[in-house]
C-alpha atoms as a PDB file:
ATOM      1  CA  UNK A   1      -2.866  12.226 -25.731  1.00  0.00           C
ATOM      2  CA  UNK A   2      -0.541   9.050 -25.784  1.00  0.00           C
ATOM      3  CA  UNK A   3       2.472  11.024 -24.893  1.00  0.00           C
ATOM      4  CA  UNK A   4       0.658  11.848 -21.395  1.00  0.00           C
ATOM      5  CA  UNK A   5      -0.147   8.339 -21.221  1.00  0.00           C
ATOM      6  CA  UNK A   6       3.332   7.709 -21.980  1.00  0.00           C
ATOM      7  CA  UNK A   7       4.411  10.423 -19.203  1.00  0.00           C
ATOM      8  CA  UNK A   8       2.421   8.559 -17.029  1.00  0.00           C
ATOM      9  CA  UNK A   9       3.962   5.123 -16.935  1.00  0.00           C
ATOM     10  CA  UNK A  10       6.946   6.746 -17.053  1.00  0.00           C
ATOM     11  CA  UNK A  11       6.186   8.264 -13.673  1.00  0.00           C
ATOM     12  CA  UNK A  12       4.569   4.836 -12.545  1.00  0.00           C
ATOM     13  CA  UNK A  13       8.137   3.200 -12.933  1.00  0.00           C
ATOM     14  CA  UNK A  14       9.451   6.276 -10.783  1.00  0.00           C
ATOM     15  CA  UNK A  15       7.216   5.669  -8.020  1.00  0.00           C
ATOM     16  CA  UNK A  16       8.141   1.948  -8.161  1.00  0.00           C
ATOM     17  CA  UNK A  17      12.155   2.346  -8.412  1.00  0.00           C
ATOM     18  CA  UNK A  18      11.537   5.123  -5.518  1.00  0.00           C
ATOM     19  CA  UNK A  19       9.910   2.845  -3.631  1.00  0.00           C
ATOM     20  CA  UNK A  20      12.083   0.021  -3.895  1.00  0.00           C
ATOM     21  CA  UNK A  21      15.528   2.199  -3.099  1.00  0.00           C
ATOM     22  CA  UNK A  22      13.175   3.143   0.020  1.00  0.00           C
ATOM     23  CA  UNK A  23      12.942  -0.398   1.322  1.00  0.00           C
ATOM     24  CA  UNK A  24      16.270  -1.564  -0.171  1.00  0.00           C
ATOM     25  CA  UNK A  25      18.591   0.991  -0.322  1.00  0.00           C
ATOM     26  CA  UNK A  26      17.999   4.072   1.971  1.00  0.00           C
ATOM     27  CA  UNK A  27      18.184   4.486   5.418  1.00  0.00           C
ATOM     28  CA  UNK A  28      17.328   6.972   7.995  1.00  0.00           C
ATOM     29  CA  UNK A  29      15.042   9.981   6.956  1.00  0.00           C
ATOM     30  CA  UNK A  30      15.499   9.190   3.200  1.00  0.00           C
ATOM     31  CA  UNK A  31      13.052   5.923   3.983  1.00  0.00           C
ATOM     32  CA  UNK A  32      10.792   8.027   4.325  1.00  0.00           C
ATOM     33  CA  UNK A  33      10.696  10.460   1.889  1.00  0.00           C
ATOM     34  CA  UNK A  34      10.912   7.833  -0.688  1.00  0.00           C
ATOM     35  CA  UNK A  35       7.894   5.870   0.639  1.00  0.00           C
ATOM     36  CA  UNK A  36       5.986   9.262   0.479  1.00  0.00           C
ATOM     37  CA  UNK A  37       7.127  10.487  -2.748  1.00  0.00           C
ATOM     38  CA  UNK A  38       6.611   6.719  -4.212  1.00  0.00           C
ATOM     39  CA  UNK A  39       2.920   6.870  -3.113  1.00  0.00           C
ATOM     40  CA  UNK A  40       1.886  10.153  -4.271  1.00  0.00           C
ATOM     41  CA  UNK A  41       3.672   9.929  -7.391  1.00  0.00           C
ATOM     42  CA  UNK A  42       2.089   6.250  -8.522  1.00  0.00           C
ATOM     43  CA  UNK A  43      -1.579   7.140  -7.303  1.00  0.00           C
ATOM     44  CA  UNK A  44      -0.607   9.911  -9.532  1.00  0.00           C
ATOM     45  CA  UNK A  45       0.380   8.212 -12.177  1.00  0.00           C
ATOM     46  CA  UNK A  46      -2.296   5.402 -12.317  1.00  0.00           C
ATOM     47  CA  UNK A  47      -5.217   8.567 -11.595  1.00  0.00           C
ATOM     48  CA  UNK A  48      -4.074  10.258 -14.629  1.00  0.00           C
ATOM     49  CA  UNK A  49      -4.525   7.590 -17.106  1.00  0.00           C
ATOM     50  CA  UNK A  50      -7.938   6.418 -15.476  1.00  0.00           C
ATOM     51  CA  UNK A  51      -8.464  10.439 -16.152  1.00  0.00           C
ATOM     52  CA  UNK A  52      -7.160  10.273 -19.861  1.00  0.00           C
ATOM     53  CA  UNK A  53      -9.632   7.222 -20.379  1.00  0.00           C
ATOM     54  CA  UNK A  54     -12.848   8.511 -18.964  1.00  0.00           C
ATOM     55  CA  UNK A  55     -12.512  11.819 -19.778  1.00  0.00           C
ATOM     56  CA  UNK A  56     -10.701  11.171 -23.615  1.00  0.00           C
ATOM     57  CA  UNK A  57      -9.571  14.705 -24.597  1.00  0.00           C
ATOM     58  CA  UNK A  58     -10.842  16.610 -22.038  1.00  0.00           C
ATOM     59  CA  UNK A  59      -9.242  14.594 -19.501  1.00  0.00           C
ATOM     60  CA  UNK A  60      -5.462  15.426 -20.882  1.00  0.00           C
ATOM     61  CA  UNK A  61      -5.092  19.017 -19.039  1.00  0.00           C
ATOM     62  CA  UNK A  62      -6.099  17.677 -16.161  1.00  0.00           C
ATOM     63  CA  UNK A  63      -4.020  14.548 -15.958  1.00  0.00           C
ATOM     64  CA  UNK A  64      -0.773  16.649 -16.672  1.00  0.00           C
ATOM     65  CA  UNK A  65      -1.614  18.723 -13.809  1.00  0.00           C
ATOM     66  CA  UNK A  66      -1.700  15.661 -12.255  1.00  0.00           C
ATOM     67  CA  UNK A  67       1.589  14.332 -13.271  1.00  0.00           C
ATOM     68  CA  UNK A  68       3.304  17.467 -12.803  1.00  0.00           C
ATOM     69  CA  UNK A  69       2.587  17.788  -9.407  1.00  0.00           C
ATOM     70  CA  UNK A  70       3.200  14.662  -8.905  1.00  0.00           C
ATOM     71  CA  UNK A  71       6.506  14.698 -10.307  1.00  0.00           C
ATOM     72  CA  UNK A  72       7.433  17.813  -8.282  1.00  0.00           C
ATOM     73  CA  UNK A  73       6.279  16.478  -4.980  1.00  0.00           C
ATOM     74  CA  UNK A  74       7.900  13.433  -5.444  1.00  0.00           C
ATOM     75  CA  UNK A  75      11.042  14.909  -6.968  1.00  0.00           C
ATOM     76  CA  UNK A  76      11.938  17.295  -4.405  1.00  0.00           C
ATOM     77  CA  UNK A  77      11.416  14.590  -1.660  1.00  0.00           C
ATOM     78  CA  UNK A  78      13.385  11.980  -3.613  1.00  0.00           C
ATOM     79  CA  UNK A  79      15.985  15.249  -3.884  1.00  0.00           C
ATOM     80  CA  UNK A  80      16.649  15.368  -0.237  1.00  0.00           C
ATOM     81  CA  UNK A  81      16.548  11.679  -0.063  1.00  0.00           C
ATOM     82  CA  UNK A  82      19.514  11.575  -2.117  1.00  0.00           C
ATOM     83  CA  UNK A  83      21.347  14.127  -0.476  1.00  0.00           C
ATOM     84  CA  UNK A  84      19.676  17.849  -1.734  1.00  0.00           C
ATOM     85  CA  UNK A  85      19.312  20.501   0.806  1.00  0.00           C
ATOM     86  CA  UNK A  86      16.397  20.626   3.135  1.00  0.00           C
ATOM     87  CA  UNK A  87      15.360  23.584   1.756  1.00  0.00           C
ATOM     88  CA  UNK A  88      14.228  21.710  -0.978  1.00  0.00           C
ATOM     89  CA  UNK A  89      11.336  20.741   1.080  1.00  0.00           C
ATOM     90  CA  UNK A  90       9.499  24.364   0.805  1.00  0.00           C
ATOM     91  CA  UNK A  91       9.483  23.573  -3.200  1.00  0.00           C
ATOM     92  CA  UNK A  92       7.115  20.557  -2.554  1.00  0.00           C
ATOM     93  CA  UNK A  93       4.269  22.461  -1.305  1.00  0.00           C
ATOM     94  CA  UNK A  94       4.014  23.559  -5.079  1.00  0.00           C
ATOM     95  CA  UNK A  95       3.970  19.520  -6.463  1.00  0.00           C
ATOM     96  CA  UNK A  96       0.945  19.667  -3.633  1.00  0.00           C
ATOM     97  CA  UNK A  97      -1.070  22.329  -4.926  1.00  0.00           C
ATOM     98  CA  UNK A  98      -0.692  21.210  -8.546  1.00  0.00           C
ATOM     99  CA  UNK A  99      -1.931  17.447  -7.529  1.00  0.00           C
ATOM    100  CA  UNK A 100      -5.045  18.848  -5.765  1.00  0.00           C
ATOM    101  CA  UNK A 101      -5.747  21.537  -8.817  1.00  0.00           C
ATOM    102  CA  UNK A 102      -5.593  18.318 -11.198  1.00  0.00           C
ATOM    103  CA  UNK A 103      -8.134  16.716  -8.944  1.00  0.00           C
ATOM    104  CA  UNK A 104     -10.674  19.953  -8.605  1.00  0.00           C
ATOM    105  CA  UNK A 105     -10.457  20.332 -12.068  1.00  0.00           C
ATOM    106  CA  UNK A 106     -11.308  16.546 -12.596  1.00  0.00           C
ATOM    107  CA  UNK A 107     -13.887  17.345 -10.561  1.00  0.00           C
ATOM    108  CA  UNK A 108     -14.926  20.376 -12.415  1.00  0.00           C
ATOM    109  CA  UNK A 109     -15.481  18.505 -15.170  1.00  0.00           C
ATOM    110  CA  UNK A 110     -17.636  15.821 -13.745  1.00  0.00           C
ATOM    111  CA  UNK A 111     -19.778  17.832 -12.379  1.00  0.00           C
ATOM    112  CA  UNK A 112     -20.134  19.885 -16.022  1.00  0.00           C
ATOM    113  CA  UNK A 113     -21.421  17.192 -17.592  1.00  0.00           C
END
């Protein structure tokens, strides 16, 4: 379980480096799509270890799901930011999905015990 906790700051620092480039470093479009990807990826982050320490073990699947989805969202945004092709933009859908299946299944679980 630490190693998703680990994952998780990890991911947390993303979010914040993201977000600084954003209001530093970026202009245009690419403001934008760091400022996004920066949100979503350190609610992300911070949900996942409040996840990890309610839940204990039970909590790790979902948290990952979580993270990864996070980190795809996030990633393909912060792609384009940098200079990837738009088309990476249909890829973070996916990051989307996986974030709201973490969620559901946190939900899931609440709701089982």
């Amino acid at each position: 379980m630490n190693w998703v906790i680990g994952l998780a700051g990890v991911s947390g620092a993303m979010a914040v480096a993201a977000g600084a480039f954003g209001a530093h470093g970026a202009s245009g479009k690419a403001v934008e799509w760091l400022q996004t990807g920066g949100t979503y990826q350190l609610i992300h982050a911070a949900a996942a270890v409040a996840v990890i320490a309610m839940l204990r073990e039970a909590g790790r699947a979902p948290a990952l799901t979580m993270l990864v989805g996070a980190l795809i969202f996030a990633g393909t945004l912060y792609a384009m930011a940098l200079g990837a092709p738009r088309w990476f933009g249909a890829i973070t859908p996916i990051g989307g999905a996986a974030m709201i299946a973490g969620w559901l299944w946190v939900a899931w679980l609440g709701m089982r015990s």
